[in-house]
PDB file of N, CA and C in Angstrom:
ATOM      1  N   UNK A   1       1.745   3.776  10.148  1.00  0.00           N
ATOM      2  CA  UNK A   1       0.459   3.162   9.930  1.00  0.00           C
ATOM      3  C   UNK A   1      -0.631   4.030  10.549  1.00  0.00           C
ATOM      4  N   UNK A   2      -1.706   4.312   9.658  1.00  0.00           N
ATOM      5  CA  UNK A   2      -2.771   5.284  10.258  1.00  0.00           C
ATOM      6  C   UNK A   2      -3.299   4.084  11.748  1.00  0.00           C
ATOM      7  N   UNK A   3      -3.862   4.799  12.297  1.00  0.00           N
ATOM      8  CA  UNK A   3      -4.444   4.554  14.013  1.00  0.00           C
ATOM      9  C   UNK A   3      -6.115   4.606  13.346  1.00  0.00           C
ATOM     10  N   UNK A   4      -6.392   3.518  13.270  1.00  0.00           N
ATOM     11  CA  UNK A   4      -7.360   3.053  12.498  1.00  0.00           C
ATOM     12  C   UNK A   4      -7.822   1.835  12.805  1.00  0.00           C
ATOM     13  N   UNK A   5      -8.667   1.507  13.954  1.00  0.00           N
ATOM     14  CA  UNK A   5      -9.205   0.107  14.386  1.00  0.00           C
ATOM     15  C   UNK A   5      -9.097  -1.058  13.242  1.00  0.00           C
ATOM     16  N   UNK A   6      -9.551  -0.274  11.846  1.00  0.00           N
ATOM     17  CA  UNK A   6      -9.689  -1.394  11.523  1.00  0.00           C
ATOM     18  C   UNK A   6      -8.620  -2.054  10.740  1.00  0.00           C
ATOM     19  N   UNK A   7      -7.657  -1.574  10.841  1.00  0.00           N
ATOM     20  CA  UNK A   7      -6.770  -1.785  10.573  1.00  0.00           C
ATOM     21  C   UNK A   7      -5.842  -2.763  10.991  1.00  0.00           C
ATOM     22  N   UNK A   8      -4.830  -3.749  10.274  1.00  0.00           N
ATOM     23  CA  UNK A   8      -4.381  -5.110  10.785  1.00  0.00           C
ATOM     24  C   UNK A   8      -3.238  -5.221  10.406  1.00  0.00           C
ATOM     25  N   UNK A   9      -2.267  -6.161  11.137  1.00  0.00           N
ATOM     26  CA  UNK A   9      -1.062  -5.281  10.753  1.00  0.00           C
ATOM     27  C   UNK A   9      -0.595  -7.396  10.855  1.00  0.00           C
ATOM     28  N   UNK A  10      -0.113  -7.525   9.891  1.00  0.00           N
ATOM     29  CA  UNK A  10       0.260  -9.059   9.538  1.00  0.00           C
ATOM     30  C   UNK A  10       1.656  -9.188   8.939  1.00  0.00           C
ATOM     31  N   UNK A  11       2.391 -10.216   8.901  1.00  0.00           N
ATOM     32  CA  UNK A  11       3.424 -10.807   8.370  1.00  0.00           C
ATOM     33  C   UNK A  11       2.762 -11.154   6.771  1.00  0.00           C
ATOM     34  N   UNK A  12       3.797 -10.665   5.700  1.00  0.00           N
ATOM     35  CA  UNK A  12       3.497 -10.798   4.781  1.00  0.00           C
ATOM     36  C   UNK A  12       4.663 -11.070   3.539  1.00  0.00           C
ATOM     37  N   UNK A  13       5.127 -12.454   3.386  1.00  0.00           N
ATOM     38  CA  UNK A  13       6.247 -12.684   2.496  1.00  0.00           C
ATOM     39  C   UNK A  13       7.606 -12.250   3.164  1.00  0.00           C
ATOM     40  N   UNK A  14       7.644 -12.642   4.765  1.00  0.00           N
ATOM     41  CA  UNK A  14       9.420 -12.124   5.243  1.00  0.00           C
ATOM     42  C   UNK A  14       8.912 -10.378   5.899  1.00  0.00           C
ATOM     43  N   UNK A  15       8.110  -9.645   5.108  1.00  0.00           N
ATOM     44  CA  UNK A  15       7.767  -8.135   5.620  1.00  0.00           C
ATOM     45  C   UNK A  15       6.505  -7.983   6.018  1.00  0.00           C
ATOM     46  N   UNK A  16       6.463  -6.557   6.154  1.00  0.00           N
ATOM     47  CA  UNK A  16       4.741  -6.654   7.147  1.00  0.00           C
ATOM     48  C   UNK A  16       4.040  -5.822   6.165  1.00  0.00           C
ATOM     49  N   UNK A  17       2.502  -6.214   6.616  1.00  0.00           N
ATOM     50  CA  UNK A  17       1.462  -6.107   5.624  1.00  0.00           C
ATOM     51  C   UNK A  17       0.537  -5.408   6.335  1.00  0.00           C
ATOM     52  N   UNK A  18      -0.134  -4.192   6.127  1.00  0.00           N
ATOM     53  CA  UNK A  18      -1.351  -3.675   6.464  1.00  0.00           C
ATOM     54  C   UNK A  18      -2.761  -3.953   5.667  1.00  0.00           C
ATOM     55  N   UNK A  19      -3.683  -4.474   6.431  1.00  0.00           N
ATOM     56  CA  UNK A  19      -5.155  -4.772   5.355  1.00  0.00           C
ATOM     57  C   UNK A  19      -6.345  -3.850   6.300  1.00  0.00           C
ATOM     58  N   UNK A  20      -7.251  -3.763   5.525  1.00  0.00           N
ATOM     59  CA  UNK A  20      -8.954  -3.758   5.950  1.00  0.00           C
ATOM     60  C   UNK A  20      -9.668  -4.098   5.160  1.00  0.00           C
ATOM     61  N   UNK A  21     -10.000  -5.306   6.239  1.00  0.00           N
ATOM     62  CA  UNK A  21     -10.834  -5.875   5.517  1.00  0.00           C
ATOM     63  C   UNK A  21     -10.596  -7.016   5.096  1.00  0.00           C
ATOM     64  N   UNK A  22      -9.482  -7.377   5.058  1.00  0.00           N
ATOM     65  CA  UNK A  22      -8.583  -8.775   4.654  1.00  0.00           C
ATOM     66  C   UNK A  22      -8.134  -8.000   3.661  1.00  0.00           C
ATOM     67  N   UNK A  23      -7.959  -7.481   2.582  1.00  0.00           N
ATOM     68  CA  UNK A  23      -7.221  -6.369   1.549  1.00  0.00           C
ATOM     69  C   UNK A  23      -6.223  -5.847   2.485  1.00  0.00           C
ATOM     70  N   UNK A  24      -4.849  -5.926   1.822  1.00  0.00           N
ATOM     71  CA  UNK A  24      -3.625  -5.190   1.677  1.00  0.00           C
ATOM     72  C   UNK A  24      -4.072  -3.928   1.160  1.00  0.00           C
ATOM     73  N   UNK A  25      -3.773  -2.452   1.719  1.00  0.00           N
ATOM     74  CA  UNK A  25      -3.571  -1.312   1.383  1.00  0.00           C
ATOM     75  C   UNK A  25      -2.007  -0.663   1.769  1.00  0.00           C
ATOM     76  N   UNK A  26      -1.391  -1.284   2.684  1.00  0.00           N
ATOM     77  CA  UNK A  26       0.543  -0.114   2.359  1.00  0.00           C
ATOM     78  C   UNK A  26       1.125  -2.359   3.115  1.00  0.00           C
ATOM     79  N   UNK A  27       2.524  -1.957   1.913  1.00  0.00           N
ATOM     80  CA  UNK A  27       3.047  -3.025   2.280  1.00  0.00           C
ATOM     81  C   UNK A  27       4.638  -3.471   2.449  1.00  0.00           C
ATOM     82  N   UNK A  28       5.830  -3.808   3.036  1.00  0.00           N
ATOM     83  CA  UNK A  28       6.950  -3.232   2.988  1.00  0.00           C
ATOM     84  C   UNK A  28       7.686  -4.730   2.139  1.00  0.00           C
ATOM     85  N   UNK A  29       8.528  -3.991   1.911  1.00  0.00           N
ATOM     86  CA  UNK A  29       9.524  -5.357   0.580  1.00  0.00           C
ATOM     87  C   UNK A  29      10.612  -4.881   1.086  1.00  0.00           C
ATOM     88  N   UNK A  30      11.347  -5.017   1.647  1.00  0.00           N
ATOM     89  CA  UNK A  30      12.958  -4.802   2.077  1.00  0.00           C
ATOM     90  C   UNK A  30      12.797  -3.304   2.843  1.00  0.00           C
ATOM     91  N   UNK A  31      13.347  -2.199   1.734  1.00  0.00           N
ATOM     92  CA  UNK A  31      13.455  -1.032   2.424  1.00  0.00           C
ATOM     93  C   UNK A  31      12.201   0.035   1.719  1.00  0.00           C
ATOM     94  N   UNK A  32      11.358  -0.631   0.472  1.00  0.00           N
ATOM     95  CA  UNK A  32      10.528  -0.197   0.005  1.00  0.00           C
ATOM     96  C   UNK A  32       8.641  -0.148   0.847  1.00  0.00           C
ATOM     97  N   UNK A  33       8.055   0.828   0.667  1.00  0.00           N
ATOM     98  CA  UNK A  33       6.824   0.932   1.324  1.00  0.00           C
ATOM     99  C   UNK A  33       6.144   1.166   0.002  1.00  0.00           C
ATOM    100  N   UNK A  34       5.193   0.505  -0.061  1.00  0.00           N
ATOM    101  CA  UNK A  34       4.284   0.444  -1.211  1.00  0.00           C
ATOM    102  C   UNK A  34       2.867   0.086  -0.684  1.00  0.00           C
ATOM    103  N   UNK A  35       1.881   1.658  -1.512  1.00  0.00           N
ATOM    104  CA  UNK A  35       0.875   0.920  -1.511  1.00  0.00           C
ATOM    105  C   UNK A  35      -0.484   0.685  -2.604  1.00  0.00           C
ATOM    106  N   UNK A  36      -1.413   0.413  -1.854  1.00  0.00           N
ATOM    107  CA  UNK A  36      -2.375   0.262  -3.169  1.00  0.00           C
ATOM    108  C   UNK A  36      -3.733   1.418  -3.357  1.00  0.00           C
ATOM    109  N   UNK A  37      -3.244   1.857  -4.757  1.00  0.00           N
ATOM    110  CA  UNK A  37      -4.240   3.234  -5.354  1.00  0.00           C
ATOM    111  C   UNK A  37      -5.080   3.021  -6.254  1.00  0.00           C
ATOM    112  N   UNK A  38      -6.087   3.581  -6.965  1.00  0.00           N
ATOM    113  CA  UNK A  38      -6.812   3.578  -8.181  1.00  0.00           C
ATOM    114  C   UNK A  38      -5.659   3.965  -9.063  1.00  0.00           C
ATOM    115  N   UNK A  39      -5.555   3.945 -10.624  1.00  0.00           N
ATOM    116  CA  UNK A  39      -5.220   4.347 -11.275  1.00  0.00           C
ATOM    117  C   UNK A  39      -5.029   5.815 -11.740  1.00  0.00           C
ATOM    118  N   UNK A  40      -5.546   6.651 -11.259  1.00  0.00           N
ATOM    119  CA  UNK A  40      -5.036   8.242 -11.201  1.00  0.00           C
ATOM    120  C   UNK A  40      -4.198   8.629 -10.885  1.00  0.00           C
ATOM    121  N   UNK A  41      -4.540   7.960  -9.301  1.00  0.00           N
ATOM    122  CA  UNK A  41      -3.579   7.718  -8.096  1.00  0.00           C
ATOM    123  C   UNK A  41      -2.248   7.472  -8.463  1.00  0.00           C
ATOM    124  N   UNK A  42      -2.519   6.218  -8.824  1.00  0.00           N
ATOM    125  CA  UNK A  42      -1.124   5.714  -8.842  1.00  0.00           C
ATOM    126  C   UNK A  42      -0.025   6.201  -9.890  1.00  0.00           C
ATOM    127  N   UNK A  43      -0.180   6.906 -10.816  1.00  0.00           N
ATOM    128  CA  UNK A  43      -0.028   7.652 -11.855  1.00  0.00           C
ATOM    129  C   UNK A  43       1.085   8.333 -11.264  1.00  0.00           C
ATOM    130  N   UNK A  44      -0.340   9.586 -10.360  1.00  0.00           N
ATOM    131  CA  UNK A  44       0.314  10.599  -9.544  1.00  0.00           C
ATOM    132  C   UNK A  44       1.462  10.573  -8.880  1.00  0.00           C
ATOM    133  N   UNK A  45       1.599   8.943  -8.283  1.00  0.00           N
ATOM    134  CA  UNK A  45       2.401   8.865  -6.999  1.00  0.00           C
ATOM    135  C   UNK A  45       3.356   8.347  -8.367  1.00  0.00           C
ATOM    136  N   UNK A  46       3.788   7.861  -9.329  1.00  0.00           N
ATOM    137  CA  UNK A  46       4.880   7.416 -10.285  1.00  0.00           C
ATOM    138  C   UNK A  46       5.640   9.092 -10.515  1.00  0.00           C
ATOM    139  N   UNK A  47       4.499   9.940 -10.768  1.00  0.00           N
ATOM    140  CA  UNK A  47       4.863  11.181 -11.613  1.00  0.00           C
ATOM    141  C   UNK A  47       5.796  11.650 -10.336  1.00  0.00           C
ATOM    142  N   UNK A  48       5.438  11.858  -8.902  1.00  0.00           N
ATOM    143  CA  UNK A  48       5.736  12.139  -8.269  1.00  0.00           C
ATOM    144  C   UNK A  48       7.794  11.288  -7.595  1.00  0.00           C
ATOM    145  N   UNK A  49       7.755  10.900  -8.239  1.00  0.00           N
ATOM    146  CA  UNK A  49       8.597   9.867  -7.747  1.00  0.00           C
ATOM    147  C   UNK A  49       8.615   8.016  -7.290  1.00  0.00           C
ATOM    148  N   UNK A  50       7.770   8.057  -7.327  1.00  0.00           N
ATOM    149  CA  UNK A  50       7.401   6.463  -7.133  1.00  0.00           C
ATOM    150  C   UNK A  50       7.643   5.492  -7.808  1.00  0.00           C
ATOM    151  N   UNK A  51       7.995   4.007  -7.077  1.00  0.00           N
ATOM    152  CA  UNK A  51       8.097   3.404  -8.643  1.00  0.00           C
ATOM    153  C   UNK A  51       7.463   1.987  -8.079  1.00  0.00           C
ATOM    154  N   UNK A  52       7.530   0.771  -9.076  1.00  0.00           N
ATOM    155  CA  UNK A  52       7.114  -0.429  -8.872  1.00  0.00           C
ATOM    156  C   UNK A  52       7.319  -0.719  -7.629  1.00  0.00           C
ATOM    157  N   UNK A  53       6.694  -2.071  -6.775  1.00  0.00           N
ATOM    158  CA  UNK A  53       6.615  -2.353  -5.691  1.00  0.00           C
ATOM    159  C   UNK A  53       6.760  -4.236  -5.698  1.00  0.00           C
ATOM    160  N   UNK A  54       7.805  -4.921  -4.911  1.00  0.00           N
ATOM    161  CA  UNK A  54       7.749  -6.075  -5.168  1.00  0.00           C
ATOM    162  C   UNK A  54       9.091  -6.373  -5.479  1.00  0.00           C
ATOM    163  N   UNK A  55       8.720  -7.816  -5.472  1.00  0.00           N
ATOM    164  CA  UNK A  55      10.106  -8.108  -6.251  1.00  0.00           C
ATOM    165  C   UNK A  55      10.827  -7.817  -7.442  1.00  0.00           C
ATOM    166  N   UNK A  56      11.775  -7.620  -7.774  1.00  0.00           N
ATOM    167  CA  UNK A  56      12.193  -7.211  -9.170  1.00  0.00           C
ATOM    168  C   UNK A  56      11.903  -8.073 -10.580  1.00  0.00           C
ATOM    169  N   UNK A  57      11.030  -7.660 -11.140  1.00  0.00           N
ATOM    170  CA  UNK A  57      10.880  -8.087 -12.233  1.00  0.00           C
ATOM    171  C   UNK A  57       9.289  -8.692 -12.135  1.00  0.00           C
ATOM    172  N   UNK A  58       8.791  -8.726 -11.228  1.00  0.00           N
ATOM    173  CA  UNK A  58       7.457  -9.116 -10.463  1.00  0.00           C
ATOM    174  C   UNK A  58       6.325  -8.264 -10.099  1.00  0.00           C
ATOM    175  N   UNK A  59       6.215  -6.749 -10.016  1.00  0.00           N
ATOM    176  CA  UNK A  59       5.812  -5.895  -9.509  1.00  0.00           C
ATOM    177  C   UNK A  59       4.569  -6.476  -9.140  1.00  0.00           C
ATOM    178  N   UNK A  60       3.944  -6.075  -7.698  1.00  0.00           N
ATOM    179  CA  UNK A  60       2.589  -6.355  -7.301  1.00  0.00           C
ATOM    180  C   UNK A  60       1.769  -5.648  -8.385  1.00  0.00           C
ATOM    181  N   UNK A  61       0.928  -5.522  -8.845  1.00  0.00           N
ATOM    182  CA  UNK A  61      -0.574  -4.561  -9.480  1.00  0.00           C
ATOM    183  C   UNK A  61      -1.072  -3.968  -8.790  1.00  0.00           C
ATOM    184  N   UNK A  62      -1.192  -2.661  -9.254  1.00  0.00           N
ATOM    185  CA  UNK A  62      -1.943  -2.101  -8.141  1.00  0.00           C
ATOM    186  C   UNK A  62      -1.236  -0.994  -6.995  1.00  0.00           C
ATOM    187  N   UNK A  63       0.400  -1.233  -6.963  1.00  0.00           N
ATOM    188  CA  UNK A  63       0.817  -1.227  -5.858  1.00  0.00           C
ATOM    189  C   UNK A  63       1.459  -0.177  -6.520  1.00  0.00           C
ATOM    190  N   UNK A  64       2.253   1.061  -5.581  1.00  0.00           N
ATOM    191  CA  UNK A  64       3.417   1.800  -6.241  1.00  0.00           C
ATOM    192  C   UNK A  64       4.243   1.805  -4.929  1.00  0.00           C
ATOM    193  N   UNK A  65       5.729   2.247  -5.047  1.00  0.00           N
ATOM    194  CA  UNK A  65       6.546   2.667  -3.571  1.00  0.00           C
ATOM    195  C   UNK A  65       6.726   3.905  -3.447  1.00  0.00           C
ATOM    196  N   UNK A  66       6.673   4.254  -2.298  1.00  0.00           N
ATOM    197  CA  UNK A  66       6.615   5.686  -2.172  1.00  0.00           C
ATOM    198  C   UNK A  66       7.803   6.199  -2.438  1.00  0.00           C
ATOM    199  N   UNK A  67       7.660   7.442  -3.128  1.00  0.00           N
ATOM    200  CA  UNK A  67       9.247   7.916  -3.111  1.00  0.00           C
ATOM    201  C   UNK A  67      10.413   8.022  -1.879  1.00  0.00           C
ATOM    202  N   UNK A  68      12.219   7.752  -2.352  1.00  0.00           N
ATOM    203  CA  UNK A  68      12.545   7.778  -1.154  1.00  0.00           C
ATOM    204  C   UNK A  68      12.662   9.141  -0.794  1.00  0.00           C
ATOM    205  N   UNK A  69      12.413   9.489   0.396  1.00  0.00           N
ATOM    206  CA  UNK A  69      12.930  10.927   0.763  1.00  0.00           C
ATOM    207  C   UNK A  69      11.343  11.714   0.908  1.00  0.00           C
ATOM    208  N   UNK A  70      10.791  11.064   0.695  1.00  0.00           N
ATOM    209  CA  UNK A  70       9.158  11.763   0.846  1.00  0.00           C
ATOM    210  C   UNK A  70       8.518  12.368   1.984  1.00  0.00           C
ATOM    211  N   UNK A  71       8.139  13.588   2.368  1.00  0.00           N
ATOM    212  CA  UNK A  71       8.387  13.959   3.700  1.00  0.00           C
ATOM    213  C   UNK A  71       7.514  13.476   4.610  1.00  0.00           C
ATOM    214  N   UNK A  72       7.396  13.307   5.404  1.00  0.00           N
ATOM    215  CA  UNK A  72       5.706  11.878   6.794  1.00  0.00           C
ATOM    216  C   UNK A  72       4.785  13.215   5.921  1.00  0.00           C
ATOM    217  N   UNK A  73       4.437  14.514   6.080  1.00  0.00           N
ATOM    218  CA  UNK A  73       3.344  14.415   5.764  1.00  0.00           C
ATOM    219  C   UNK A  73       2.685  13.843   4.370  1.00  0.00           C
ATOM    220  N   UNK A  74       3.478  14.085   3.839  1.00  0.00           N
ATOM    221  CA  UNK A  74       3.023  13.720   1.702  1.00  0.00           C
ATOM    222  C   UNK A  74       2.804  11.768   2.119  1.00  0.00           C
ATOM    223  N   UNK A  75       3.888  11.715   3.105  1.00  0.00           N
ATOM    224  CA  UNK A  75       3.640   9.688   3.025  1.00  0.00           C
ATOM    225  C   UNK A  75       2.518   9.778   3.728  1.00  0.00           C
ATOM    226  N   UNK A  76       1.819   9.973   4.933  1.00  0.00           N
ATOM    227  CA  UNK A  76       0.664  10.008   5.378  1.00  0.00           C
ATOM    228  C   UNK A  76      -0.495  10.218   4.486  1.00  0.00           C
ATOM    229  N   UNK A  77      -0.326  11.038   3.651  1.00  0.00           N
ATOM    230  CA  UNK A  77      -1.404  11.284   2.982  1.00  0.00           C
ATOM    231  C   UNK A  77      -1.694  10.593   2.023  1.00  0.00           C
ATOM    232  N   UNK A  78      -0.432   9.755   1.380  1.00  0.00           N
ATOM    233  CA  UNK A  78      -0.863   8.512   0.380  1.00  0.00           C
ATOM    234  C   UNK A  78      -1.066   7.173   0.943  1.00  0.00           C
ATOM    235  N   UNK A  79      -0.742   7.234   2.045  1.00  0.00           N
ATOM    236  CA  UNK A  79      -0.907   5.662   3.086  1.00  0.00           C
ATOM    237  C   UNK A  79      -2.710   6.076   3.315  1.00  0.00           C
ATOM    238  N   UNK A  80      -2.815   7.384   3.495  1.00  0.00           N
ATOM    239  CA  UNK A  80      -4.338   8.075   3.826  1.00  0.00           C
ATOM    240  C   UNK A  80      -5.604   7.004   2.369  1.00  0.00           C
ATOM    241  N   UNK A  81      -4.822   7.572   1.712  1.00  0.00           N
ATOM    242  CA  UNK A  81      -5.701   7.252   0.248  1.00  0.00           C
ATOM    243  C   UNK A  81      -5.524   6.030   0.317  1.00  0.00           C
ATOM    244  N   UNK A  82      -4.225   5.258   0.427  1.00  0.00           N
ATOM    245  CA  UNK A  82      -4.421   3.729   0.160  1.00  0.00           C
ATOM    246  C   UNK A  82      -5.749   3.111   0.945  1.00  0.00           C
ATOM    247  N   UNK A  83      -5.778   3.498   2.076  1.00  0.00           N
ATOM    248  CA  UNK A  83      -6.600   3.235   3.159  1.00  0.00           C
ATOM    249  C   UNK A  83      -8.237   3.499   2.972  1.00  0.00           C
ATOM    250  N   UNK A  84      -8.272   4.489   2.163  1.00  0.00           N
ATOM    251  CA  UNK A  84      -9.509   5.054   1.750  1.00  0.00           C
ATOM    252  C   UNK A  84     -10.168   4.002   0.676  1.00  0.00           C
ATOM    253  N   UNK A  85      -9.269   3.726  -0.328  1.00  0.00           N
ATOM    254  CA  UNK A  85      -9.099   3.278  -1.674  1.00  0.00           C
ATOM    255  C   UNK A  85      -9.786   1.608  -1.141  1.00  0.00           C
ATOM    256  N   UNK A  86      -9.149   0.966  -0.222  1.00  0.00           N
ATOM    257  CA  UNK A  86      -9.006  -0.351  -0.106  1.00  0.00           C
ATOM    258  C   UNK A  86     -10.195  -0.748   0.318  1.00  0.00           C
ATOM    259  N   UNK A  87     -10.803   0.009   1.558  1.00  0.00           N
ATOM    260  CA  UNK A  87     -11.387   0.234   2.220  1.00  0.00           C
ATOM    261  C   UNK A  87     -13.073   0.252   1.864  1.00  0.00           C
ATOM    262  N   UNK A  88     -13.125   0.607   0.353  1.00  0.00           N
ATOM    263  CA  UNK A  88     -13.822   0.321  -0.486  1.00  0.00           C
ATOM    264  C   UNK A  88     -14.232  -0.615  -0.856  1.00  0.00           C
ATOM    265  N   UNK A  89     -13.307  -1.276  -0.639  1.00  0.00           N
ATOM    266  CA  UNK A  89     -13.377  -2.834  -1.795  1.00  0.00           C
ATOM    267  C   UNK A  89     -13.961  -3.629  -1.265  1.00  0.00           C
ATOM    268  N   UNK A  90     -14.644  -4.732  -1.858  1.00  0.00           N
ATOM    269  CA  UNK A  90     -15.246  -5.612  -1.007  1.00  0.00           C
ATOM    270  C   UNK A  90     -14.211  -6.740  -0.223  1.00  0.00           C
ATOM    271  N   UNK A  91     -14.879  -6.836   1.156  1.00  0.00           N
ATOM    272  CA  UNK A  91     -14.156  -7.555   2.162  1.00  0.00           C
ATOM    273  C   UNK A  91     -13.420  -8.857   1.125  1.00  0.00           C
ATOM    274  N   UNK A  92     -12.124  -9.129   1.501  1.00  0.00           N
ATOM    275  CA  UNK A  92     -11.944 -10.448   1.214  1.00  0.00           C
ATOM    276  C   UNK A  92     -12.537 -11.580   1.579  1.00  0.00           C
ATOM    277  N   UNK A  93     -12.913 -12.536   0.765  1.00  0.00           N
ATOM    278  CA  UNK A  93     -13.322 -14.111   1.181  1.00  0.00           C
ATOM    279  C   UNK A  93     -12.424 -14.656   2.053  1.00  0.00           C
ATOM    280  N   UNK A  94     -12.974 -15.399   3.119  1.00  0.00           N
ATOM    281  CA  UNK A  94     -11.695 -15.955   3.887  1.00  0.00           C
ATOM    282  C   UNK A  94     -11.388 -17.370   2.727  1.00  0.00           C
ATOM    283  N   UNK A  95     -10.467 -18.105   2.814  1.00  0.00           N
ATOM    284  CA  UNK A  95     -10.631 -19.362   2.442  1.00  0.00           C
ATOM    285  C   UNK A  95     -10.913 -20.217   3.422  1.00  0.00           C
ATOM    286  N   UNK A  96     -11.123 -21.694   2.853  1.00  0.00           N
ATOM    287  CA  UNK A  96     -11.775 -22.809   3.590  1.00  0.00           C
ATOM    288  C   UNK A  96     -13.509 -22.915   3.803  1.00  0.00           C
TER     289      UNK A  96
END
């Protein structure tokens, strides 16, 4: 997980969830790490090896898993972008 104040690190469905902002950007499903890109992006990271993220047959949107075997720097640098990407977005609404 980047070292990133704003960054939040939550229980999410049984696995753990990174947000900013209230947005999920990298998220874990068993032994899979997935996170969330623009569409170029996420392309890239499929072409590259990546695949759906989620439960089977369910895939989150949005989301890809990083390839297995991917070396920390190449995963840093797409956990980098998720982070960038999300980070963007407008804050989540809380509910209530």
């Amino acid at each position: 997980m980047p070292n990133d104040p704003r960054v939040v690190v939550k229980p999410m469905f049984g696995n753990l969830g990174c947000f900013v902002n209230g947005n999920m950007f990298l998220g874990l499903f068993g032994a899979d790490v997935g996170v969330r890109l623009p569409e170029p992006e996420r392309a890239a990271l499929v072409a590259a090896g990546g695949g759906p993220f989620g439960p089977r047959g369910r895939p989150m949107g949005g989301y890809v898993t990083l390839p297995v075997g991917l070396p920390a720097t190449a995963a840093r640098d797409w956990v980098a972008r998720a982070l960038d990407h999300v980070a963007a977005l407008p804050p989540k609404k809380k509910w209530g």
